[in-house]
C-alpha atoms as a PDB file:
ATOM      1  CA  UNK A   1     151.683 -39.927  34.097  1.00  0.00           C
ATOM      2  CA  UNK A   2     154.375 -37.649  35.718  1.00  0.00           C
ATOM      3  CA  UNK A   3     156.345 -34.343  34.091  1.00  0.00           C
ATOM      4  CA  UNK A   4     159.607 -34.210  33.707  1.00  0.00           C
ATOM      5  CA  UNK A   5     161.975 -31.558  34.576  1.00  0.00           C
ATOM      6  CA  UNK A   6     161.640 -30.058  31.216  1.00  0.00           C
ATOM      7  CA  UNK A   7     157.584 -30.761  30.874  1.00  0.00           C
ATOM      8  CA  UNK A   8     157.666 -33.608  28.974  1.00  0.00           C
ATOM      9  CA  UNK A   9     155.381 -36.871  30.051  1.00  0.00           C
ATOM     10  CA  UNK A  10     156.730 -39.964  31.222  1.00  0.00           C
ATOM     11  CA  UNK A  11     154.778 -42.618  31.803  1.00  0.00           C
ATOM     12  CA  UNK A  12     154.404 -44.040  34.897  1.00  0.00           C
ATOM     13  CA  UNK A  13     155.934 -47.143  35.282  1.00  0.00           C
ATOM     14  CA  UNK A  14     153.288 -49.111  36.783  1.00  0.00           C
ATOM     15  CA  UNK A  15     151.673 -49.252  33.860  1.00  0.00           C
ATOM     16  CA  UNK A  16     151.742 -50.103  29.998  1.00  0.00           C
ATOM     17  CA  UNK A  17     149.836 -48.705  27.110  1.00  0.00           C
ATOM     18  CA  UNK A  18     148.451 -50.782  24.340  1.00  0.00           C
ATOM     19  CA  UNK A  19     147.382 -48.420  21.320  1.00  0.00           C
ATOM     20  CA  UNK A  20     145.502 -49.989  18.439  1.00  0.00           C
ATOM     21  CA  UNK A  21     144.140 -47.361  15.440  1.00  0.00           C
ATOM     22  CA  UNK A  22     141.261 -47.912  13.950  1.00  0.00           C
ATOM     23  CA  UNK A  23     141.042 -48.213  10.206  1.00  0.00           C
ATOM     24  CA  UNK A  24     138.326 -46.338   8.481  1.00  0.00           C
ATOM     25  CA  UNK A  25     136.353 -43.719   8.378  1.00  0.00           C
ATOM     26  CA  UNK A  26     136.815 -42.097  11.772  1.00  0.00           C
ATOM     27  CA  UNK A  27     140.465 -42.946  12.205  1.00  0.00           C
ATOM     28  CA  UNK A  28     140.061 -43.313  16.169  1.00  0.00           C
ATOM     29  CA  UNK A  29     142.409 -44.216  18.338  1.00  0.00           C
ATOM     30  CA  UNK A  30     142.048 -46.529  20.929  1.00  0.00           C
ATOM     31  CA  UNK A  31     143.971 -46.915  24.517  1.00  0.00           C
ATOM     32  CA  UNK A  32     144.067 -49.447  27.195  1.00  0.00           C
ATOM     33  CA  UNK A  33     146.365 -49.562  30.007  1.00  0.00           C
ATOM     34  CA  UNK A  34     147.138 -52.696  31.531  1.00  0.00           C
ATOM     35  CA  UNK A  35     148.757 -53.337  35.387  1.00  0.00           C
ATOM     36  CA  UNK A  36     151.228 -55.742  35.029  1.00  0.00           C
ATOM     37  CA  UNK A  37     149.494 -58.093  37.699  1.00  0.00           C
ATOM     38  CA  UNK A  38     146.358 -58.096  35.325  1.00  0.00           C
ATOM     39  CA  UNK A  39     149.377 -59.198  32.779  1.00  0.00           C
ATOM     40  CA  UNK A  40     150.390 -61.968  34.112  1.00  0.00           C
ATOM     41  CA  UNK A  41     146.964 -63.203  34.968  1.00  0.00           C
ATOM     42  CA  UNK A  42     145.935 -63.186  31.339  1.00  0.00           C
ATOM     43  CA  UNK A  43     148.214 -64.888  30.127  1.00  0.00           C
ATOM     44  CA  UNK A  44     147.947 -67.380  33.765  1.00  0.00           C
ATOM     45  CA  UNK A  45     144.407 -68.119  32.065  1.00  0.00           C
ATOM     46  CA  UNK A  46     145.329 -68.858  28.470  1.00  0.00           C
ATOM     47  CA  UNK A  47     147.502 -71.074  29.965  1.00  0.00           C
ATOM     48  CA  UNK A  48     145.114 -73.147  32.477  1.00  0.00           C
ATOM     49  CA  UNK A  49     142.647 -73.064  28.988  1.00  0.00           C
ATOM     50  CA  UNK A  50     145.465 -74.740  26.905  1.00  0.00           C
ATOM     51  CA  UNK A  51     146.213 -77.566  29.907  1.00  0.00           C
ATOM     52  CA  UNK A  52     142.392 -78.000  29.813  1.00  0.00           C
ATOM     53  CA  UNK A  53     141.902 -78.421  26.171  1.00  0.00           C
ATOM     54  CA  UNK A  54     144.830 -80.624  26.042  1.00  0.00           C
ATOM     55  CA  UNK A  55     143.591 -82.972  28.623  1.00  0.00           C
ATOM     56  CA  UNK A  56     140.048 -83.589  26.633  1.00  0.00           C
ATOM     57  CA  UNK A  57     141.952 -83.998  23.322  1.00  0.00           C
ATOM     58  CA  UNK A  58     143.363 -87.325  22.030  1.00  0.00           C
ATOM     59  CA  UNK A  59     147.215 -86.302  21.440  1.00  0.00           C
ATOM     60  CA  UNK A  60     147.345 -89.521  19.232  1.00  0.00           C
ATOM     61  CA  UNK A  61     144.021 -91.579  18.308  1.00  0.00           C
ATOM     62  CA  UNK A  62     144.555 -92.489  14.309  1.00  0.00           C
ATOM     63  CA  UNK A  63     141.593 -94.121  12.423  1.00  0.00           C
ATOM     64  CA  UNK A  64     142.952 -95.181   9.189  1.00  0.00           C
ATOM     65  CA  UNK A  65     139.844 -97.804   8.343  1.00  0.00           C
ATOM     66  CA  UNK A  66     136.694 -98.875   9.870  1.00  0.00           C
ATOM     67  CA  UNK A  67     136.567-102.762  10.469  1.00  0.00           C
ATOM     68  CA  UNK A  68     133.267-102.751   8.683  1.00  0.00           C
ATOM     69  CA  UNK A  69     134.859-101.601   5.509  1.00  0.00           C
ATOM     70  CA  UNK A  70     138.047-103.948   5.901  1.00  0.00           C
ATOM     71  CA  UNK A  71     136.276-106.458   6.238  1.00  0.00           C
ATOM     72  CA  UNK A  72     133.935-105.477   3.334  1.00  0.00           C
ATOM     73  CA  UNK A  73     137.430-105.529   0.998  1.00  0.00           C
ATOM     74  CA  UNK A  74     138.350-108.753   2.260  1.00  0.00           C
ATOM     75  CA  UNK A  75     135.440-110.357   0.842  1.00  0.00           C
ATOM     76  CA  UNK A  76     135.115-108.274  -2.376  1.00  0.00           C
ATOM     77  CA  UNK A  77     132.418-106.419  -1.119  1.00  0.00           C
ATOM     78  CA  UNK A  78     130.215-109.532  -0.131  1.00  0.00           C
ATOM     79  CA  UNK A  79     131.549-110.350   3.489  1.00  0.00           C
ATOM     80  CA  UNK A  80     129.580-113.213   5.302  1.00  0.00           C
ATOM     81  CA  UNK A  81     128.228-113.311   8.019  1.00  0.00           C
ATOM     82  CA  UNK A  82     130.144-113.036  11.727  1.00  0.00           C
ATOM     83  CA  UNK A  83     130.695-116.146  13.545  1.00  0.00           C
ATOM     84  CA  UNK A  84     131.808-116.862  17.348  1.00  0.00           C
ATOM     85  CA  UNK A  85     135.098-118.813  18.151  1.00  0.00           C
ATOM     86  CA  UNK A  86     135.199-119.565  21.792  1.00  0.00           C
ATOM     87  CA  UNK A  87     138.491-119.446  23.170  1.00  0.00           C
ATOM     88  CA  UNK A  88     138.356-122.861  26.245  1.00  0.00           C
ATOM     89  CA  UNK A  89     140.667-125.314  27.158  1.00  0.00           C
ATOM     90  CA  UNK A  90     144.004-125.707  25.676  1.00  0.00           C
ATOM     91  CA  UNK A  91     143.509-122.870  22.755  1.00  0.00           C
ATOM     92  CA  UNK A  92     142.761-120.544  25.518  1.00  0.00           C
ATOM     93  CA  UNK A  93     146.241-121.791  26.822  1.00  0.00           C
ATOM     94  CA  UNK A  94     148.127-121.389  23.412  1.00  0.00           C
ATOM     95  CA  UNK A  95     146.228-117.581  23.036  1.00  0.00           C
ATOM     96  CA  UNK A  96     147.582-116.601  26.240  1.00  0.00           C
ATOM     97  CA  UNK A  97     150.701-117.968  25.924  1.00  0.00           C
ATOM     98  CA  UNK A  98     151.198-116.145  22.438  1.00  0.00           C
ATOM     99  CA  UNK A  99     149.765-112.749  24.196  1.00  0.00           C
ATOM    100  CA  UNK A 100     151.772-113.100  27.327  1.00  0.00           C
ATOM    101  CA  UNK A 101     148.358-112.397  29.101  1.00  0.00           C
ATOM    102  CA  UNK A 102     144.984-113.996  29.296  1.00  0.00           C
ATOM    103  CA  UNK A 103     142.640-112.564  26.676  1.00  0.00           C
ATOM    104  CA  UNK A 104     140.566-109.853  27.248  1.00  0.00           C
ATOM    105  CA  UNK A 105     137.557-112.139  25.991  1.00  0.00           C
ATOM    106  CA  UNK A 106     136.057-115.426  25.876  1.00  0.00           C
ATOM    107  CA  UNK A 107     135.224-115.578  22.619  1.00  0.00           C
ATOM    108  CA  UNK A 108     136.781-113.668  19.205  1.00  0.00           C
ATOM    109  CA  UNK A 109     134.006-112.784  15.917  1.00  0.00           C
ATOM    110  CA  UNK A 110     135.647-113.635  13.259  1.00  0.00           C
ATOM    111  CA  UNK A 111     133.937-113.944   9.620  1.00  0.00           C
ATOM    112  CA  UNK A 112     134.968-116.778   7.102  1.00  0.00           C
ATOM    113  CA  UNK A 113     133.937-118.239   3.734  1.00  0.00           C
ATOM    114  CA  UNK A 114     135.869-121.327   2.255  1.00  0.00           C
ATOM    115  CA  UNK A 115     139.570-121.243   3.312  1.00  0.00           C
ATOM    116  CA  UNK A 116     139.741-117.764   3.797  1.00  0.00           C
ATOM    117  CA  UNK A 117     138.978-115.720   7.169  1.00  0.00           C
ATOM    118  CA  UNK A 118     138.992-112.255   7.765  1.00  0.00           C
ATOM    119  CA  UNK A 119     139.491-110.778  12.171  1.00  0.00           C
ATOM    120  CA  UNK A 120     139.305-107.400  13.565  1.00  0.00           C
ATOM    121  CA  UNK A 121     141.986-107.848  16.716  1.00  0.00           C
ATOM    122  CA  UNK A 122     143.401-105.412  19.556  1.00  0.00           C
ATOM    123  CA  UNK A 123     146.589-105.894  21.828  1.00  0.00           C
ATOM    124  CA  UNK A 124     148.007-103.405  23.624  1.00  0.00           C
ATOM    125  CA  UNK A 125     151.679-101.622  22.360  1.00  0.00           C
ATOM    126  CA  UNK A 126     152.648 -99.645  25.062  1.00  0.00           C
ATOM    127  CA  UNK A 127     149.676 -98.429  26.899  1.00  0.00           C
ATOM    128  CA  UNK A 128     146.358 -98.222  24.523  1.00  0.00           C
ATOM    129  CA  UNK A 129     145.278-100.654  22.200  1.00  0.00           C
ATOM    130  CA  UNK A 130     146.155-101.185  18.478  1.00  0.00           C
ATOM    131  CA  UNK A 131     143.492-102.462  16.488  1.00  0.00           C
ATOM    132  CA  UNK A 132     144.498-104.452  13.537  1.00  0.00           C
ATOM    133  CA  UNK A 133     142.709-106.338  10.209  1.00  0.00           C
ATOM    134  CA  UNK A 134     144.293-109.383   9.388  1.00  0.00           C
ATOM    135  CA  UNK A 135     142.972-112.162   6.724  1.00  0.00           C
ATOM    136  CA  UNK A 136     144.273-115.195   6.407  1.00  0.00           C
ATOM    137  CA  UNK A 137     144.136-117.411   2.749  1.00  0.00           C
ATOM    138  CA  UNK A 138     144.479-121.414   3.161  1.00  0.00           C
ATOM    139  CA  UNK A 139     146.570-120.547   6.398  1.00  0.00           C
ATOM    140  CA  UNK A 140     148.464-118.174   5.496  1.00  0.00           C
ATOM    141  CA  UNK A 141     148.439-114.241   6.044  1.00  0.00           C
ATOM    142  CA  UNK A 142     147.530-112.279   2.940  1.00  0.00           C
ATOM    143  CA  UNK A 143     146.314-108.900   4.415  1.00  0.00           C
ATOM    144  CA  UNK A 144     147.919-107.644   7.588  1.00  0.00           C
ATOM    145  CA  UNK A 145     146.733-103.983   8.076  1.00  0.00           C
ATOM    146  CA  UNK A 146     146.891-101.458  11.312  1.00  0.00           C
ATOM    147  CA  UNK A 147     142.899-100.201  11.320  1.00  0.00           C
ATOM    148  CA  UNK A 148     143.761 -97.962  14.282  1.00  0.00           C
ATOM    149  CA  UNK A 149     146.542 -96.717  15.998  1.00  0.00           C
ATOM    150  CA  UNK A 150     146.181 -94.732  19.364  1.00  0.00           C
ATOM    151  CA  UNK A 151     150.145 -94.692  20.873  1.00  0.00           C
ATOM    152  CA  UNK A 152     152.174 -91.650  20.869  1.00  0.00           C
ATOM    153  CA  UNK A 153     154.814 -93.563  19.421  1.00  0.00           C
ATOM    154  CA  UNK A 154     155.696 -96.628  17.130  1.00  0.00           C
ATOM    155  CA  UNK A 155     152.694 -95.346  14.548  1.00  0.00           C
ATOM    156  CA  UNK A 156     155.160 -96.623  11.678  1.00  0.00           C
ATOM    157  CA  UNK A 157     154.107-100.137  11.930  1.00  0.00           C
ATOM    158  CA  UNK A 158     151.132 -99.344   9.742  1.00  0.00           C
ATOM    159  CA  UNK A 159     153.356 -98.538   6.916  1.00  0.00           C
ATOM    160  CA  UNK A 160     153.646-100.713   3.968  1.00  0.00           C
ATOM    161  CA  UNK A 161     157.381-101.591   4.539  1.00  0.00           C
ATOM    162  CA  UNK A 162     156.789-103.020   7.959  1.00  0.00           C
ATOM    163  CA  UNK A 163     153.282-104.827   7.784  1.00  0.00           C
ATOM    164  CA  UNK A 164     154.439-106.545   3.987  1.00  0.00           C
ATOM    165  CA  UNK A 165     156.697-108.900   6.193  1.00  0.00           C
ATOM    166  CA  UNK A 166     153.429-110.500   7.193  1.00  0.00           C
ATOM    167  CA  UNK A 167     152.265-111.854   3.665  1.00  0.00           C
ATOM    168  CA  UNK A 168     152.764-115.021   3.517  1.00  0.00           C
ATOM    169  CA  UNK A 169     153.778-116.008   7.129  1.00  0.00           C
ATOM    170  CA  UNK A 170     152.148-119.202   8.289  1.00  0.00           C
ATOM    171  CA  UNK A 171     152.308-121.082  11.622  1.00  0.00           C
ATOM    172  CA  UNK A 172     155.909-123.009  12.475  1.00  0.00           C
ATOM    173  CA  UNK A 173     156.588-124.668  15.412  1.00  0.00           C
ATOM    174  CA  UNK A 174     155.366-123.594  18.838  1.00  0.00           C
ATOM    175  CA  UNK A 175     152.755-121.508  17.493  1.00  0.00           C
ATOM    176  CA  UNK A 176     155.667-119.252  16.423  1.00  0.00           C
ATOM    177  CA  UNK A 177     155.645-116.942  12.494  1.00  0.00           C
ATOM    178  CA  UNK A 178     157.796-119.322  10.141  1.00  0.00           C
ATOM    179  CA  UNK A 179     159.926-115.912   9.521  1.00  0.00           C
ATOM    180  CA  UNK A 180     161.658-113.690  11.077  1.00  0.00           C
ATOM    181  CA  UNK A 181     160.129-109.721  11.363  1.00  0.00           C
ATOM    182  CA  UNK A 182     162.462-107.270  11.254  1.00  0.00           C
ATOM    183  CA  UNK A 183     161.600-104.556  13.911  1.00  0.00           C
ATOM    184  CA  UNK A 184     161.803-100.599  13.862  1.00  0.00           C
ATOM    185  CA  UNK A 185     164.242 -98.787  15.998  1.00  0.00           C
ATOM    186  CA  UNK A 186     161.534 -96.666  18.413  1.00  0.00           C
ATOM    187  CA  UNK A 187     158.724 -98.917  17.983  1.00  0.00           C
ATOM    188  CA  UNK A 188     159.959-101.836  19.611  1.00  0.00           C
ATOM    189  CA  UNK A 189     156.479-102.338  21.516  1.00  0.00           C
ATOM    190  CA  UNK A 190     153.973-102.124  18.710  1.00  0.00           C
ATOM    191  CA  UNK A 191     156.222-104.292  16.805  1.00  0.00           C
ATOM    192  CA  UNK A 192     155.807-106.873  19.834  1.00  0.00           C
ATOM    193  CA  UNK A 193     151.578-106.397  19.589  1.00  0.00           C
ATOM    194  CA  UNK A 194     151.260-107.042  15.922  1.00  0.00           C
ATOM    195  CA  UNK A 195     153.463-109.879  15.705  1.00  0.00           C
ATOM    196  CA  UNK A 196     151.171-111.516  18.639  1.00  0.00           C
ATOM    197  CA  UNK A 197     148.384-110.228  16.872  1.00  0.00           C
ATOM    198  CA  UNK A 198     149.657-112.594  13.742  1.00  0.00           C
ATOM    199  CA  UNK A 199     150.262-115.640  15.990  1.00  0.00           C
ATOM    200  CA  UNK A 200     147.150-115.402  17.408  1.00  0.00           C
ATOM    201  CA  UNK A 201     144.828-115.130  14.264  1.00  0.00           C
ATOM    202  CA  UNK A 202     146.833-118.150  12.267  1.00  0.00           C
ATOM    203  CA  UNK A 203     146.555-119.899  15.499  1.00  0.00           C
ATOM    204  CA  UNK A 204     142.588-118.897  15.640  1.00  0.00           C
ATOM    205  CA  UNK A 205     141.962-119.600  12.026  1.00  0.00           C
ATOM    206  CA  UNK A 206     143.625-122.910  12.107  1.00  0.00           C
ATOM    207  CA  UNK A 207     141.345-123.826  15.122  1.00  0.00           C
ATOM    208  CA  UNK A 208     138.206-123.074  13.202  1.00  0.00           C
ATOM    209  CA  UNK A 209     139.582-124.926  10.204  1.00  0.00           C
ATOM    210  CA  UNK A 210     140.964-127.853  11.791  1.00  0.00           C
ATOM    211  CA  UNK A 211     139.115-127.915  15.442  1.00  0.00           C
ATOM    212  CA  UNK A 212     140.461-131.317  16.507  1.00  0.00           C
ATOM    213  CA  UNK A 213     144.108-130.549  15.301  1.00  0.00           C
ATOM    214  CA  UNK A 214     146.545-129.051  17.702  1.00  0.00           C
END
């Protein structure tokens, strides 16, 4: 503190005074003067402690349904139990062409009773996978429903008004949807995955139907 010419305190300017009262019985008063270096290096930490909690945390990792339980519902409850579909030879061919890559695996689990087949299937939208329940009545789609959605954008493709273009879509020519989907402005990309993610399972539960048809 210094005096100025008529007595009064000033304080110094080097330094700042925080004054908190206390509330209750003995009405204290509490001081602590901070240096503005020590300042700026408090709030230099909270900083570095908000990077570091954002780079552990998920920004955008959306569970909406466990594929246990959709597959549970597809079944009414009773689902059978999981079977193996190798992908070889020419259906690996028609997967990859459908994907635009080779598939991630050799073989897709897929569960089935009668004509009607229930799979649990990931593609990529942007950069992270979507994963994505589809079943499939007498070769058709019936249920086509984002399980889990981990982009930072194009999460609308799990709404109602989007995946409801699916119902009914069957394979047309050149393993292609016999309809047209109508995309979303921003989520050009995830569009692209699920409408692969169609082709593919029609194309995987006609193969497992009709093994000796191409």
């Amino acid at each position: 503190m210094v005096r100025s010419g008529g007595g009064s305190r000033i304080p110094h300017p080097q330094s700042r005074t925080v004054a908190a009262k206390a509330r209750g019985p003995e009405k204290a008063a509490i001081s602590m003067s901070l240096h503005p270096s020590l300042l700026r290096s408090s709030r230099l930490s909270g900083l570095i402690l908000a990077s570091l909690v954002m780079a552990v945390t998920p920004l955008h990792a959306e569970v909406y349904q466990e594929p246990a339980a959709f597959v549970a519902g597809a079944f009414d409850g009773d689902p059978p139990a999981p079977r193996v579909l190798w992908l070889s030879g020419d259906l690996r061919a028609r997967v990859s062409e459908i994907l635009g890559h080779r598939p991630a695996a050799l073989r897709v689990r897929y569960w089935a009773r009668g004509q009607r087949s229930a799979w649990v299937l990931e593609e990529i939208g942007k950069e992270k996978p979507i994963t994505v329940g589809i079943v499939i009545d007498r070769g058709r789609i019936e249920t086509l429903r984002v399980l889990a959605f981990r982009e930072s954008r194009g999460w609308e493709v799990r709404r109602p008004f989007f995946t409801d273009q699916f119902t009914g879509a069957g394979l047309g020519p050149n393993d292609a949807l016999d309809r047209n989907i109508d995309g979303i402005s921003g989520a050009t990309l995830s569009v692209r995955a699920l409408t692969r993610l169609a082709r593919m399972a029609l194309l995987l539960d006609r193969s497992r139907r009709q093994p000796d048809v191409p």
